[in-house]
Every structure is written in C-alpha cells, then in structure tokens.
Protein backbone atom coordinates (compact mmCIF):
# COMPACT_ATOMS: atom_id res chain seq x y z
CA UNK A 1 129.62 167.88 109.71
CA UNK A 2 132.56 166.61 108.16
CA UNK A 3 130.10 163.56 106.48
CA UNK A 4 128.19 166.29 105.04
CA UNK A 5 130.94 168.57 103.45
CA UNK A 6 132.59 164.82 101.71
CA UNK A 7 128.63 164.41 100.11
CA UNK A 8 128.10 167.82 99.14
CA UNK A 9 131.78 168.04 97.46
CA UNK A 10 130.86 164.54 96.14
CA UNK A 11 127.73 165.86 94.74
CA UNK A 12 129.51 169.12 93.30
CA UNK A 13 132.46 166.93 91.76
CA UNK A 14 129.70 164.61 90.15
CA UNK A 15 127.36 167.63 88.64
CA UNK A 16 130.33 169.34 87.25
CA UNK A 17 131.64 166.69 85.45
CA UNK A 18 128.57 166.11 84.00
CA UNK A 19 127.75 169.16 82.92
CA UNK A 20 131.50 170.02 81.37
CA UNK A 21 130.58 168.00 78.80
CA UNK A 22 127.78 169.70 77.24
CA UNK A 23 128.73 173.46 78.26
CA UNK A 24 127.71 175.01 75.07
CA UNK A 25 126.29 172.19 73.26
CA UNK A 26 124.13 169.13 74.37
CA UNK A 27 124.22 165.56 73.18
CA UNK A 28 120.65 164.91 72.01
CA UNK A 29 120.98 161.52 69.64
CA UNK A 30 121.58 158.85 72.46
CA UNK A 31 118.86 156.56 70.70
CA UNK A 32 120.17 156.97 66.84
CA UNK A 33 124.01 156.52 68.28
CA UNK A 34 123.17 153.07 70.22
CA UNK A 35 121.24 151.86 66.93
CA UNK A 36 124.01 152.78 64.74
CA UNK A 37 126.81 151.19 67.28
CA UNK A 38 124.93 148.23 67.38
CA UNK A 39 124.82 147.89 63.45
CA UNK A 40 127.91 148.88 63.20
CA UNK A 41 129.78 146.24 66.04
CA UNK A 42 126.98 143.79 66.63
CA UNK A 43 126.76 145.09 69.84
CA UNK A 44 126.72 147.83 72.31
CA UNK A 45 129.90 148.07 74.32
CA UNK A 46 131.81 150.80 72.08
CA UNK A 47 128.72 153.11 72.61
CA UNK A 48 130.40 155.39 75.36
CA UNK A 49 133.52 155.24 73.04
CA UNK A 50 132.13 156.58 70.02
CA UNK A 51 130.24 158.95 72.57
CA UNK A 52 133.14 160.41 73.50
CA UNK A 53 135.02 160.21 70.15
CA UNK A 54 132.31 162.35 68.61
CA UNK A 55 132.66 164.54 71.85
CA UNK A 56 136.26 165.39 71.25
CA UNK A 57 136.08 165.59 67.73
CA UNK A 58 133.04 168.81 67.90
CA UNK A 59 132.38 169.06 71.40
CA UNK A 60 128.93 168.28 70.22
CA UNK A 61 128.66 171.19 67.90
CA UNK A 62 126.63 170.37 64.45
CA UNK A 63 128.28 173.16 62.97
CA UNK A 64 132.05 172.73 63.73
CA UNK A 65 133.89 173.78 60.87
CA UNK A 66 137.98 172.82 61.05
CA UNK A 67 140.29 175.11 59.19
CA UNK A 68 143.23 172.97 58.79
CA UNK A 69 144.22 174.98 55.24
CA UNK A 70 143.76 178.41 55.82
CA UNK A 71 140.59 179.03 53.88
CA UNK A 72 138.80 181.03 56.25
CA UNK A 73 141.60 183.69 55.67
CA UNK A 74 141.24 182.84 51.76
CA UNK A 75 137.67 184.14 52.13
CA UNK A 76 136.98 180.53 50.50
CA UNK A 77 133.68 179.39 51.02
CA UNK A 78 132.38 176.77 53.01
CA UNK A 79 130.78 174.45 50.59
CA UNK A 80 133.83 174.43 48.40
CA UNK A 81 136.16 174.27 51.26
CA UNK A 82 135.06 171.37 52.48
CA UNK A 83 134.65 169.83 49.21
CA UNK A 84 138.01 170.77 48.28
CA UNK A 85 139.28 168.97 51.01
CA UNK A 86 140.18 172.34 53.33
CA UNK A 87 138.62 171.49 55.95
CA UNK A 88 136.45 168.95 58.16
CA UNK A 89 132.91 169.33 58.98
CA UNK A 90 129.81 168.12 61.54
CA UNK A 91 129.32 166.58 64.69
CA UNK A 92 132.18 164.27 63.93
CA UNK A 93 134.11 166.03 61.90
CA UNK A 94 134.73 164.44 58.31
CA UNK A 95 136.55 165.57 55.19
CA UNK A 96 134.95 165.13 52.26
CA UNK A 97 136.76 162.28 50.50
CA UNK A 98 136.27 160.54 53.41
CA UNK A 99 132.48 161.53 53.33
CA UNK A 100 131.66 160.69 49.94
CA UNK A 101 132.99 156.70 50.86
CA UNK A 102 129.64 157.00 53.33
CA UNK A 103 127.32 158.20 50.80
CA UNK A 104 127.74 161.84 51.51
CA UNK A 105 126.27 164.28 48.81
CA UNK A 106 125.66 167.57 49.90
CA UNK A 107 127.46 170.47 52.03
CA UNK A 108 124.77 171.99 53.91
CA UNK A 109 124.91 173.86 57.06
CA UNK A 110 121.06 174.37 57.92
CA UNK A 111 120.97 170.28 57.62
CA UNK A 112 123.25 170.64 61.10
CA UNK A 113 119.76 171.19 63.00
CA UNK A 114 117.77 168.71 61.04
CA UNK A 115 115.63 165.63 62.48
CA UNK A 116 115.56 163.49 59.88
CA UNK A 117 118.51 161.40 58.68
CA UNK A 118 119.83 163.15 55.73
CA UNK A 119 123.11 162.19 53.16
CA UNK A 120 124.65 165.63 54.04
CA UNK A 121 128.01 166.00 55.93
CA UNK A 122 126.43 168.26 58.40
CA UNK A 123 123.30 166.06 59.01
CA UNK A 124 124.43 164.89 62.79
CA UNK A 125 122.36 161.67 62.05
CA UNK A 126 124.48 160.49 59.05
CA UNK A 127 127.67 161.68 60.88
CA UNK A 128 126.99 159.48 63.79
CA UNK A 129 126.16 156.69 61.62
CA UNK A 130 129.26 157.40 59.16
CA UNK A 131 131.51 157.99 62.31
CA UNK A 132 130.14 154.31 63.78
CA UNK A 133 130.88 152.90 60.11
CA UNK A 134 134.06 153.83 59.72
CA UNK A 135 135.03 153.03 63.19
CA UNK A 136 134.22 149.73 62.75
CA UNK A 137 135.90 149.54 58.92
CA UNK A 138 139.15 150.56 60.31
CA UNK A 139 138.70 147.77 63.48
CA UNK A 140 138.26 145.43 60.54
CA UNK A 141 141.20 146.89 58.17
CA UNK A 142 143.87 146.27 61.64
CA UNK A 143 143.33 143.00 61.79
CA UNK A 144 145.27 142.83 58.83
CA UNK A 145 148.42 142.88 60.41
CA UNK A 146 151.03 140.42 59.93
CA UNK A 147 151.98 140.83 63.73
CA UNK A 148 150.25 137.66 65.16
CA UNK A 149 150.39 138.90 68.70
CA UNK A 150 148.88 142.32 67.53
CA UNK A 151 146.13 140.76 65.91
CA UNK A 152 145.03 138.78 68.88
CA UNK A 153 145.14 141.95 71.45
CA UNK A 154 143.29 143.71 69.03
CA UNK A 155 140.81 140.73 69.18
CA UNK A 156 140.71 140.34 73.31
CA UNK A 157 141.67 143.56 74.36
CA UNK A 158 138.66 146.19 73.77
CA UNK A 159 141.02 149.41 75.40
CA UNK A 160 144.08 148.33 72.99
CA UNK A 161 142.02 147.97 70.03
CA UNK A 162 140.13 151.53 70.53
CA UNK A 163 143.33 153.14 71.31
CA UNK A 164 144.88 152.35 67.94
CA UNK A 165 141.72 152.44 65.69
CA UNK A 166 140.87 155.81 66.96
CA UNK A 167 144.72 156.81 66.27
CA UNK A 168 144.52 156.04 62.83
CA UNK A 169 140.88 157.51 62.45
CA UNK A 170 142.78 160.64 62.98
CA UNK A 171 146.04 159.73 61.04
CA UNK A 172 144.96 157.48 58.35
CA UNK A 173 144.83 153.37 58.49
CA UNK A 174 147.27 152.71 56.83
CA UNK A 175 149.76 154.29 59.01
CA UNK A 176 148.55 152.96 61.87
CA UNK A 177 149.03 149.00 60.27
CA UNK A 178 152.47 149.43 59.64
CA UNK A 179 152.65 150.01 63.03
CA UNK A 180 150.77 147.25 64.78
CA UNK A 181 153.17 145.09 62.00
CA UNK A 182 156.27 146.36 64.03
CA UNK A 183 154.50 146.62 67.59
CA UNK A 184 151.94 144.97 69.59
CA UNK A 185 152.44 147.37 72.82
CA UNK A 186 150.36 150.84 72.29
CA UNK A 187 152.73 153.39 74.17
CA UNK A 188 155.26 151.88 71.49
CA UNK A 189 152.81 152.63 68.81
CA UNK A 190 152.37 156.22 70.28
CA UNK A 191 156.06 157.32 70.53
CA UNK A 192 155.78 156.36 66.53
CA UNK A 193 153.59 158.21 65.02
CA UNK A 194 153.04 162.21 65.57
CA UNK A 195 151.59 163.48 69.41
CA UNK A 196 148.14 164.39 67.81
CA UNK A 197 146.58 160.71 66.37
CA UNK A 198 148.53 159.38 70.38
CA UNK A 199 147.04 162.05 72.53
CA UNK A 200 143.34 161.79 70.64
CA UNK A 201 143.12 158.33 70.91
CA UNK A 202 144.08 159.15 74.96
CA UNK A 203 141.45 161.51 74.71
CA UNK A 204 138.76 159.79 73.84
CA UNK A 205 139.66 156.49 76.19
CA UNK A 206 139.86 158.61 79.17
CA UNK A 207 136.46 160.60 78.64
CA UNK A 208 134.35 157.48 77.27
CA UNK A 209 135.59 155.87 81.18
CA UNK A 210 134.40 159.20 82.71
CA UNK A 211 130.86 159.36 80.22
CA UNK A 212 130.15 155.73 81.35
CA UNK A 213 130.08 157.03 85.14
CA UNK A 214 127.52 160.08 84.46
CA UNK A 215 123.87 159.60 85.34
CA UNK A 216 123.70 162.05 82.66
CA UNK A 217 124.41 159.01 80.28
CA UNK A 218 123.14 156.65 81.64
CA UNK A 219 120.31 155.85 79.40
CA UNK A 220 123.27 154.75 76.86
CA UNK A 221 123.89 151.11 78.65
C-alpha cells in the first residue's frame, strides 16, 4: 500500500509540474526553437534555457504586452507604445529599439497567431529566433571582459555563463561587463546590480533544470 501511495504521489508531483507550465498558454514551436538555438550556438545544449527564458519572460503568451511606462492608463495605443519604447511585446518580450537591431518592422498583434515566420515583434517565430540571436550576441559581447578568470568561466562553465548573460538580457550588457571586470563569482555579481536582472537570471536556471526533466519536453533533446 504504502509502494502505491509513493507512485501515485510520484505520478501527481510529475503531471503537475508539467502542466504548471503551460496553464493558460502552450508551448507549440519546439522544432523552430531547436533550429534557431542551433544557429544561434552551434549547438543544442542552451535549448531548455532559452525554453525557459522565453517561459518567464510571457509565460508563453504571443500577446503579452508589458506596461513598464504607464501607457495603458495614457490610453496610448499599442502600436505607438511599443514603438515609443513604453513597453515590451511577444512571446519574448522585446522593446522596440531592441527589435529593430533583429530586423523588426511592424507592430502587429494578429501576427501573434501566425504560422509563418514574419519580421513583426509579435510574430512568435521571429521572437524566438531574435530572443536565440541576441542571447548568443550578448554571450559573445561578455567575453570582452578584462577579468581573465571571468572570461574563462564564462568559457567552461555553461550555468555561470547563462546566469550572467540572461542578467544583462534583462539589464542591459553593458552593465553586466563592468561587472564580470570586477567579479568572476555570480552571487557577487548579483548583490551588484538591482534584485530583478539577479532573480530572472535565477529564474530561468532553475525552470530550464526542471523543463529538461518533463516528458512533456522531451522531444527538445
């Protein structure tokens, strides 16, 4: 009896998590997102990372809309709040002087539920792709640093290296260099820069380990 209530709480625990995932909104682009990982690393091993990135940034919603200027209450517009830099949009969330760098030209939400691959922001094709892009751009742009034993963690050390790229995708490069100049250690890096870029980049490490353990995902390996 007591063999059967540890497999059926087993089985509960494991269906639960991988359901909390996609609640509201599923994840239907496994095939475009290990193409674009692959083009965008040379490989596949950041696939559950970028998974989960885009995960925390929409929970999988094509039409996530963030309001990080108040123009919702502005009765503003969403095709000139975005492009006026208001607010981020898509699947994985991007502001648009950040979108235009990846060939983004339109604002348009009914390209959220399109198939094809499309150069609009909410196109969750070309956000996957731009997310993978950037991702790797910013991997690239770290190495930069003129802390020697920074730069070779970042090389060896996969965790390390998503932890503060995914930090400064949400607080800007360039803040996250100076940094890895000063500090090689990421909890030092954390406690230096504001809660929000630390606890995202905690985020996303913690669910991409808990993704790459769901049979719901398992198609992604």
């Amino acid at each position: 009896m007591k063999n059967f209530i540890v497999i059926f709480l087993l089985f509960l625990y494991t269906t639960l998590a991988q359901n909390k995932y996609e609640t509201s909104h599923k994840f239907i682009w496994e095939d475009s997102l290990k193409s674009y990982v692959n083009s965008a690393y040379g490989d596949n091993t950041r696939v559950y990372y970028r998974l989960a990135q885009c995960y925390c940034e929409s929970g999988f919603n094509v039409l996530a809309t963030s309001d990080f200027a108040g123009w919702k209450k502005k009765h503003v517009d969403t095709l000139n709040a975005i492009k006026k830099n208001m607010g981020a949009a898509g699947l994985c969330q991007f502001i648009w002087k950040t979108a235009i760098l990846y060939n983004a030209t339109t604002v348009d939400t009914k390209q959220a539920f399109a198939v094809k691959y499309s150069t609009d922001i909410y196109n969750p094709l070309w956000s996957l792709k731009s997310m993978c892009r950037y991702m790797s751009y910013i991997d690239f742009y770290l190495l930069n640093t003129k802390n020697k034993t920074a730069r070779r963690k970042l090389v060896i050390d996969k965790e390390f290296a998503e932890e503060v790229s995914c930090a400064a995708y949400n607080t800007g490069e360039g803040r996250v260099l100076d940094r890895l100049n000063k500090y090689s250690d990421w909890l030092k890096i954390k406690q230096s820069i504001l809660p929000e870029p630390g606890n995202y980049a905690d985020k996303i490490n913690n669910v991409a380990k808990n993704m790459a353990t769901l049979k719901r995902f398992k198609d992604l390996k």
